[in-house]
C-alpha atoms as a PDB file:
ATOM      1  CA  UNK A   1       0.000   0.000   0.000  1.00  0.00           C
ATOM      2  CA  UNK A   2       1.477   3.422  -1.141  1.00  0.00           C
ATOM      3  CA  UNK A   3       1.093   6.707   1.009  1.00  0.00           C
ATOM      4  CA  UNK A   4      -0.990   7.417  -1.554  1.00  0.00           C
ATOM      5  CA  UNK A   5      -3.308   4.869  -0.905  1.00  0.00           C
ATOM      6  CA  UNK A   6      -2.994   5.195   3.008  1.00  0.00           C
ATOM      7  CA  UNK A   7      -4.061   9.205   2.739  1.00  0.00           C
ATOM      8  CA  UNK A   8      -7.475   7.610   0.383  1.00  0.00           C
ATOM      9  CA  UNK A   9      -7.872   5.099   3.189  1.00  0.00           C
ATOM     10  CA  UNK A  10      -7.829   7.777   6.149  1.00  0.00           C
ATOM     11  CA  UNK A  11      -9.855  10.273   4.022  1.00  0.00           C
ATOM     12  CA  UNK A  12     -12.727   8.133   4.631  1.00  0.00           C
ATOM     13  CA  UNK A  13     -12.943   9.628   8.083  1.00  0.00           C
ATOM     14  CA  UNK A  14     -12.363  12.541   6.845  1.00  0.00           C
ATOM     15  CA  UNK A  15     -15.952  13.496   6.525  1.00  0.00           C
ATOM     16  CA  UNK A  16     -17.138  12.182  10.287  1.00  0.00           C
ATOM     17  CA  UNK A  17     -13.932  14.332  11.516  1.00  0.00           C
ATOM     18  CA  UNK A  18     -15.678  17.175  10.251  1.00  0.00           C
ATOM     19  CA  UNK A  19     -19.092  16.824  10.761  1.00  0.00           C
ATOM     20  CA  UNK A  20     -17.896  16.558  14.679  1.00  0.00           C
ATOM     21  CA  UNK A  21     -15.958  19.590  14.515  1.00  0.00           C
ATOM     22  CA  UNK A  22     -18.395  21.525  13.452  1.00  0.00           C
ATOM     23  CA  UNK A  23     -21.356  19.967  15.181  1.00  0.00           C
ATOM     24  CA  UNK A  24     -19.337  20.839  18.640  1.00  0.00           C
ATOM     25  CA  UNK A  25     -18.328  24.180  17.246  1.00  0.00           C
ATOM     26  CA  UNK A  26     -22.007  25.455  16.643  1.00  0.00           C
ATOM     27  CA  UNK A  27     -23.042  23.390  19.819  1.00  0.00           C
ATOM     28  CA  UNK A  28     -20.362  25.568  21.801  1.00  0.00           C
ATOM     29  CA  UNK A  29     -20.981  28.858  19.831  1.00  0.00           C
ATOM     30  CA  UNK A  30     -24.446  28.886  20.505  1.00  0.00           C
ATOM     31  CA  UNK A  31     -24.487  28.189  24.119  1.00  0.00           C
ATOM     32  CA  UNK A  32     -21.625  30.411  24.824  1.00  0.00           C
ATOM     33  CA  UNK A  33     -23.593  33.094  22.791  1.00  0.00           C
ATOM     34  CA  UNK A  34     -26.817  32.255  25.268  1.00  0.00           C
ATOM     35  CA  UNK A  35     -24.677  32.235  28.586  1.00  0.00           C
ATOM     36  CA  UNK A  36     -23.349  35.513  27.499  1.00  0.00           C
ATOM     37  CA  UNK A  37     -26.791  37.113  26.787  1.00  0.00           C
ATOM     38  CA  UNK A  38     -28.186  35.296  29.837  1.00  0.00           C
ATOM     39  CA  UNK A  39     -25.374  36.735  32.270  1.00  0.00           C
ATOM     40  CA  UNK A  40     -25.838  40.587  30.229  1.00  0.00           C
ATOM     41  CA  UNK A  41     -29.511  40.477  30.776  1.00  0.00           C
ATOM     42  CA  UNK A  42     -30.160  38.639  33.646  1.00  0.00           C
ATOM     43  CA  UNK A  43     -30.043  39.146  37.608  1.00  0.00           C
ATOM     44  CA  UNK A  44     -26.999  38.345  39.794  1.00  0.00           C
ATOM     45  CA  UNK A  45     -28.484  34.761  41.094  1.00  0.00           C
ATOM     46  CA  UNK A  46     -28.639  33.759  37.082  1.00  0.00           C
ATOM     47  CA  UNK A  47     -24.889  35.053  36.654  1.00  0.00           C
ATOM     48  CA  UNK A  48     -23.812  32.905  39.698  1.00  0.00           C
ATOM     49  CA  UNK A  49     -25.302  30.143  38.185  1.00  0.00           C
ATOM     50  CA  UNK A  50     -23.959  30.362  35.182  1.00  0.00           C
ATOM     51  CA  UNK A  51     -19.897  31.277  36.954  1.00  0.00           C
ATOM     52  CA  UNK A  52     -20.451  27.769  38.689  1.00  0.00           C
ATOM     53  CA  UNK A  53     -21.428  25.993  35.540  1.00  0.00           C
ATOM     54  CA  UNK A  54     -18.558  27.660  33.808  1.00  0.00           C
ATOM     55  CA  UNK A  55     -16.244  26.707  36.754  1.00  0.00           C
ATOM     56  CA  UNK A  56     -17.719  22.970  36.655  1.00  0.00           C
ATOM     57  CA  UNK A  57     -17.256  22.382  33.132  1.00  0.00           C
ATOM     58  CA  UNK A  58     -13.693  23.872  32.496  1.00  0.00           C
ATOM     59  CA  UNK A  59     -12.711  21.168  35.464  1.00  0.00           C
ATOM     60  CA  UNK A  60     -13.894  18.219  34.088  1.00  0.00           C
ATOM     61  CA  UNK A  61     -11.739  16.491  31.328  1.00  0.00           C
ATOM     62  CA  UNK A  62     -13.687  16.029  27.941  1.00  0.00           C
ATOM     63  CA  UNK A  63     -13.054  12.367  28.144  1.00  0.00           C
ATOM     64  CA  UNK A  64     -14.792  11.929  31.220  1.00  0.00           C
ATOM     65  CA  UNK A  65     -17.549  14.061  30.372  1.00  0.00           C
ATOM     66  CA  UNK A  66     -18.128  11.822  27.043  1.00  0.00           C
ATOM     67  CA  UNK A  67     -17.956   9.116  28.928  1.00  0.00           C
ATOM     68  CA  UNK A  68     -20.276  10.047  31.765  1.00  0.00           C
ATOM     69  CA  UNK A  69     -23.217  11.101  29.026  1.00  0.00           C
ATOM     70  CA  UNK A  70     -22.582   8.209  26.118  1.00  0.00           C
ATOM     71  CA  UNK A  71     -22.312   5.321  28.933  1.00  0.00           C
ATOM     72  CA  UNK A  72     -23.281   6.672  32.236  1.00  0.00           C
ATOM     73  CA  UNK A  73     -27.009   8.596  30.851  1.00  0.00           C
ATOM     74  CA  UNK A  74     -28.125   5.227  29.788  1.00  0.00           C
ATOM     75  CA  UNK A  75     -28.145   3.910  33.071  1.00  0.00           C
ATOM     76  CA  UNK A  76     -31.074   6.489  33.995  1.00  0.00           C
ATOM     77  CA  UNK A  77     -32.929   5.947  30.894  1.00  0.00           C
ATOM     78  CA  UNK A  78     -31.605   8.843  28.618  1.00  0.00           C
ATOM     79  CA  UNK A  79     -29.939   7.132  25.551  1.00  0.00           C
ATOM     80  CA  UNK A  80     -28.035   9.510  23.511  1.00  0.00           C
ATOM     81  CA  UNK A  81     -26.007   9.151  20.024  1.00  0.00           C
ATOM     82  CA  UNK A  82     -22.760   9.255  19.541  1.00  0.00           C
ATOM     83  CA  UNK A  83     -23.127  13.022  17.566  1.00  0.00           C
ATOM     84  CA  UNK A  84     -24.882  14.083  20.855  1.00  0.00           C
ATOM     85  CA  UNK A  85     -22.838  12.832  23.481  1.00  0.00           C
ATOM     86  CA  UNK A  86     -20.042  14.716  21.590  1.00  0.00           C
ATOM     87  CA  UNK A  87     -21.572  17.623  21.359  1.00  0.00           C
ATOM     88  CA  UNK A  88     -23.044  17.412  25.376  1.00  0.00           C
ATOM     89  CA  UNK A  89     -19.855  17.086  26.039  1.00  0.00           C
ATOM     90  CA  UNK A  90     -17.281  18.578  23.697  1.00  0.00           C
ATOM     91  CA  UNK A  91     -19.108  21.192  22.611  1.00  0.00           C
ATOM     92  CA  UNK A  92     -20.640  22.034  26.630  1.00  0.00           C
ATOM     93  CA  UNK A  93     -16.669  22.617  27.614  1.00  0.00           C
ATOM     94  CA  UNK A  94     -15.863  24.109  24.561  1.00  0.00           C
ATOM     95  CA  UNK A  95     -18.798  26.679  25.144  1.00  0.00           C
ATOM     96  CA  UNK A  96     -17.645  27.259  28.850  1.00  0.00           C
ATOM     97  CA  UNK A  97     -14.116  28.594  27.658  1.00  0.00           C
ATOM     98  CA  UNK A  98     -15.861  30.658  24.717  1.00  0.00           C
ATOM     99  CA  UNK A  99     -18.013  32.391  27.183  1.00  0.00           C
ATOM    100  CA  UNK A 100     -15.105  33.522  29.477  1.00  0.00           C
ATOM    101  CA  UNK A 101     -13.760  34.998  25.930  1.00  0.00           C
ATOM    102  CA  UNK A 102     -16.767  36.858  25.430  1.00  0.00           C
ATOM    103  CA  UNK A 103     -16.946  37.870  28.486  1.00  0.00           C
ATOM    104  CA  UNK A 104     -13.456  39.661  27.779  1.00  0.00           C
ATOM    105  CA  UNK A 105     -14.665  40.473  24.830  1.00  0.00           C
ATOM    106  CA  UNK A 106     -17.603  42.228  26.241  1.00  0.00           C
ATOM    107  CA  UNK A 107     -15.382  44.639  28.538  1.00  0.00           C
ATOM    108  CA  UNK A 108     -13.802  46.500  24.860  1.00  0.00           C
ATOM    109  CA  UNK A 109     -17.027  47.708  23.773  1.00  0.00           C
ATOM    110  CA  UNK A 110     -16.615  51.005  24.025  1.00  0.00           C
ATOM    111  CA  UNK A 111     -19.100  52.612  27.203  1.00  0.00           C
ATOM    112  CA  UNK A 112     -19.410  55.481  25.634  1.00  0.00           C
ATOM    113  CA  UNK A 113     -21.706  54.110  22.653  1.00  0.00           C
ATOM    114  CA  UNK A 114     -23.957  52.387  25.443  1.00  0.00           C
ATOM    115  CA  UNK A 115     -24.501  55.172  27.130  1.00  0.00           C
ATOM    116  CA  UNK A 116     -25.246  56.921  24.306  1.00  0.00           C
ATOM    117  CA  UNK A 117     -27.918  54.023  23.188  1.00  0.00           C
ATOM    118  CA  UNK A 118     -29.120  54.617  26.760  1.00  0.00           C
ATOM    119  CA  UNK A 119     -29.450  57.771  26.160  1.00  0.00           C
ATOM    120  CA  UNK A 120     -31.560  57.653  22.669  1.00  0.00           C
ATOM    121  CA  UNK A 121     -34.428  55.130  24.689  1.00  0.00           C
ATOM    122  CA  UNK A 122     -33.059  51.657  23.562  1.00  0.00           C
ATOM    123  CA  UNK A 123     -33.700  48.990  25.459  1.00  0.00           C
ATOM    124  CA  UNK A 124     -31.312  46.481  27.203  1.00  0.00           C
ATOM    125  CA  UNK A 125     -31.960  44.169  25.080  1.00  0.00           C
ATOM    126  CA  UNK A 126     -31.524  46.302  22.137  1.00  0.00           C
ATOM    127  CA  UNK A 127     -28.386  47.699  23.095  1.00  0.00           C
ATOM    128  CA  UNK A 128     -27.135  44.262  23.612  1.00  0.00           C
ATOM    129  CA  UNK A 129     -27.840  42.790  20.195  1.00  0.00           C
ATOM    130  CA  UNK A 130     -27.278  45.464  18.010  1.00  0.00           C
ATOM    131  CA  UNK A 131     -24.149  47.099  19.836  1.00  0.00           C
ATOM    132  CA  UNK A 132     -22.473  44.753  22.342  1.00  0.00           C
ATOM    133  CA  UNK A 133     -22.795  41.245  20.166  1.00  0.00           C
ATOM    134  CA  UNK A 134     -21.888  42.452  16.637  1.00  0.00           C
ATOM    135  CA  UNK A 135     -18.324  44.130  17.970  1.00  0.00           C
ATOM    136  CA  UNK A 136     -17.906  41.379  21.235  1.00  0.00           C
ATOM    137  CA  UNK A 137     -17.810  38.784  18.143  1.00  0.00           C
ATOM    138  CA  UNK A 138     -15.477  41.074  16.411  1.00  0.00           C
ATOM    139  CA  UNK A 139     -12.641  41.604  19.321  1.00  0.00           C
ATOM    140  CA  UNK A 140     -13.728  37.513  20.269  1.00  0.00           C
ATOM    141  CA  UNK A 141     -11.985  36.415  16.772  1.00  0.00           C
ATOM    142  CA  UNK A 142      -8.408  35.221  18.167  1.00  0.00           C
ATOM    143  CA  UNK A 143      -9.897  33.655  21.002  1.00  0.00           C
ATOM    144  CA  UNK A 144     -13.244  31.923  19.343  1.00  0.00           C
ATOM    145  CA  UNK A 145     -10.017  30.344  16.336  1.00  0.00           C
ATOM    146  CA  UNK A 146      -8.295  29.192  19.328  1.00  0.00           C
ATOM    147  CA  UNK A 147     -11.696  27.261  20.916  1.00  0.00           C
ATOM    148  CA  UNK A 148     -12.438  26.020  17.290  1.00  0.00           C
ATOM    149  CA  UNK A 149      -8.933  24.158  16.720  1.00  0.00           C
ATOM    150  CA  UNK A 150      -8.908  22.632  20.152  1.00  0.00           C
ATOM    151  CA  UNK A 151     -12.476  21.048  19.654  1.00  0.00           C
ATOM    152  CA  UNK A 152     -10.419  19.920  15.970  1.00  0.00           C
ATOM    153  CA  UNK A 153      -7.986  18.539  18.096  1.00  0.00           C
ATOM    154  CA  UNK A 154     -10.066  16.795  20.668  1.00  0.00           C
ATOM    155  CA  UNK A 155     -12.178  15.575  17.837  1.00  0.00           C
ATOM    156  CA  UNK A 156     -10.867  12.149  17.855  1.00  0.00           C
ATOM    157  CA  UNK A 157     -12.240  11.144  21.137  1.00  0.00           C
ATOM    158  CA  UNK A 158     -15.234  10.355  18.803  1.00  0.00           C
ATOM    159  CA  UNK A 159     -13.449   7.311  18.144  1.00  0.00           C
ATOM    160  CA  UNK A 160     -14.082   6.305  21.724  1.00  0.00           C
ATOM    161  CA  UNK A 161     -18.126   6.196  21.145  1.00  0.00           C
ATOM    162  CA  UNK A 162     -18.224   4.545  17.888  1.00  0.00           C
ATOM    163  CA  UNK A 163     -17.784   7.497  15.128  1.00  0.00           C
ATOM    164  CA  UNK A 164     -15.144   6.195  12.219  1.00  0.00           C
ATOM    165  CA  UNK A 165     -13.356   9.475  12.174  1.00  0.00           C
ATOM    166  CA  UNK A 166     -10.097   9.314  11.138  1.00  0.00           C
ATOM    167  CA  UNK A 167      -8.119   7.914  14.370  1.00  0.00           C
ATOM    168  CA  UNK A 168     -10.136   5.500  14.053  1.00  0.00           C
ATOM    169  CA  UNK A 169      -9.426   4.833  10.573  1.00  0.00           C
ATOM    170  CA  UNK A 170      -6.056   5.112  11.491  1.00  0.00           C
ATOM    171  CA  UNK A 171      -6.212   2.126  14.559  1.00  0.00           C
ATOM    172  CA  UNK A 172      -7.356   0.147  11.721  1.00  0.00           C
ATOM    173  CA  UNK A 173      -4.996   0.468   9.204  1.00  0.00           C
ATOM    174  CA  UNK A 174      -2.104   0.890  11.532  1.00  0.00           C
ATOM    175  CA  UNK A 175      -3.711  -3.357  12.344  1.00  0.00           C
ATOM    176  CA  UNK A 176      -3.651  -4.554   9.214  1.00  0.00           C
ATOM    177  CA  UNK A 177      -0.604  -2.623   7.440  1.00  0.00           C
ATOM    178  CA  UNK A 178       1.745  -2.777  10.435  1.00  0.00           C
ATOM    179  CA  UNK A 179       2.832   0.823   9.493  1.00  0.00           C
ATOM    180  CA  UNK A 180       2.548   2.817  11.767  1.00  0.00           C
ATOM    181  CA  UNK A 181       4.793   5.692  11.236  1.00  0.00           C
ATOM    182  CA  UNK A 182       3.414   6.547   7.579  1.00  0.00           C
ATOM    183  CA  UNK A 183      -0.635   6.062   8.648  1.00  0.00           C
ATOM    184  CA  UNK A 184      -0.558   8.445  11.578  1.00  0.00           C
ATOM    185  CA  UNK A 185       2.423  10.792   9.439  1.00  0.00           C
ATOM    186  CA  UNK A 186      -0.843  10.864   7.106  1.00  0.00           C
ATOM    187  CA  UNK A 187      -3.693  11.392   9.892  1.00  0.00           C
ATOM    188  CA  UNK A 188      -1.655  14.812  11.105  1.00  0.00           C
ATOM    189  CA  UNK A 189      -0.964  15.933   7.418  1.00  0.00           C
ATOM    190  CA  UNK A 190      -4.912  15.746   7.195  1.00  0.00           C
ATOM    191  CA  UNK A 191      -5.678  17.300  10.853  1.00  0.00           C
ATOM    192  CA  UNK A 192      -2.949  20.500   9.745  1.00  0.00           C
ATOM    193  CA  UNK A 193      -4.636  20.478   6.495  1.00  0.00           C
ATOM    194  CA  UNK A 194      -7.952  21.120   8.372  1.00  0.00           C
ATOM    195  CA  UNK A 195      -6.368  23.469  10.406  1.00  0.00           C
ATOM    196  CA  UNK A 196      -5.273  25.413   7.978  1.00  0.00           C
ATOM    197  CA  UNK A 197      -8.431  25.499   5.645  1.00  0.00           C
ATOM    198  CA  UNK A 198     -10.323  26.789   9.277  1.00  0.00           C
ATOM    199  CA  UNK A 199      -7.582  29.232  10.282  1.00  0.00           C
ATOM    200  CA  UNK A 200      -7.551  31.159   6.762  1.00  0.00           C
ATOM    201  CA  UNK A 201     -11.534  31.106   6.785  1.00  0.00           C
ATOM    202  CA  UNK A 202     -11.550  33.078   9.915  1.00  0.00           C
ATOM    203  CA  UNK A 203      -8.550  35.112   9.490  1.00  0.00           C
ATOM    204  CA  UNK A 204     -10.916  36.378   6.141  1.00  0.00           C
ATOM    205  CA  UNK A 205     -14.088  36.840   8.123  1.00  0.00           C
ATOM    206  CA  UNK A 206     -12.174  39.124  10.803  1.00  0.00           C
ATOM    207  CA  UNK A 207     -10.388  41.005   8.034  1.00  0.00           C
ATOM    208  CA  UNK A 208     -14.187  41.369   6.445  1.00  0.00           C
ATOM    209  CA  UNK A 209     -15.767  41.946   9.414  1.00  0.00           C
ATOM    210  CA  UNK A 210     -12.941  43.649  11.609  1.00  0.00           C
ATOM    211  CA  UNK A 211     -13.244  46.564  13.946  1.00  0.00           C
ATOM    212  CA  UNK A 212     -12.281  49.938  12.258  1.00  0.00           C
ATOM    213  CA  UNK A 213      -8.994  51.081  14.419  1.00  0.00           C
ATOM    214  CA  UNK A 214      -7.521  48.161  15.473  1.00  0.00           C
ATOM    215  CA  UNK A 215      -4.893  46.875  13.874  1.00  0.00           C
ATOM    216  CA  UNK A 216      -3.717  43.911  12.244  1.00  0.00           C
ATOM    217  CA  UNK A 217      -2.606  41.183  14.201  1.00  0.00           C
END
């Protein structure tokens, strides 16, 4: 078998690699982008709540969080795919650490143009969706490409709950070829070559999208 061959072998996986990726990436940009709306608009007992589950989350290893909802939910009566336990768990820690960057995010809106919404009658809710989300997500950029390549790079725990991503794709043809070194030299030429395809998508949405006055990073 040629290296060739081995990189059309692994590319099978390719496609289940991705669809986790991006399944956890939505999962954890979505509830990051409710935590953050729920903590802006809410009372002080919701923003507790939501610190604590924050705290929880970023302490619990993504392996044993996959395994606690793929194997350990069953045992209560709540069956869940393997798509769903990944993004439950995944995508829940994933959104935890994007939160804490919004959060940052949040604090470089400039207070003078809330004020001044104040000031014109718009609501809180208002002045949170059409002034503090659309330049938190701008300033969020580095940080929100730096939670989206570690949920590429934990991706292959999928292997673990019976998704034929490309570890495990690998595991397999490392058995039967005995060749090691060239299958898993192929597996991170594929993972970079995702990486890089994601990191020059966003680096052209910031430069679209990017915040007049700051600068180029």
């Amino acid at each position: 078998m040629s290296f060739l061959e081995i990189l059309e072998q692994l590319a099978q996986g390719l496609g289940h690699t991705l669809l986790v990726t991006l399944t956890c990436s939505a999962t954890a940009l979505l509830v990051a982008l409710l935590m953050t709306g729920l903590r802006q608009l809410g009372t002080q007992h919701i923003a507790k709540v939501l610190d604590v589950f924050t705290y929880v989350l970023r302490g619990i290893p993504v392996l044993v969080l996959l395994f606690m909802v793929y194997f350990g939910l069953p045992s209560i009566g709540v069956k869940v795919n393997s798509l769903a336990a990944m993004a439950l768990s995944l995508g829940l820690v994933a959104a935890a650490y994007l939160s804490e960057v919004f959060r940052g995010a949040l604090q470089a809106v400039n207070a003078a143009e809330v004020l001044a919404a104040q000031a014109s009658g718009m609501s809180r809710l208002q002045i949170f969706t059409y002034i503090e989300v659309p330049q938190m997500l701008r300033f969020a950029v580095p940080g929100m490409i730096n939670e989206f390549t570690s949920i590429l790079k934990y991706s292959p725990f999928a292997y673990t709950v019976g998704i034929s991503e490309m570890t495990k794709q690998a595991m397999n043809l490392t058995a039967t070829t005995l060749r090691g070194i060239e299958v898993y030299l192929a597996v991170g030429m594929l993972y970079f070559g995702i990486y890089w395809i994601l990191i020059r998508g966003v680096r052209h949405i910031e430069k679209r999208f990017r915040v007049p006055g700051i600068g180029h990073t």
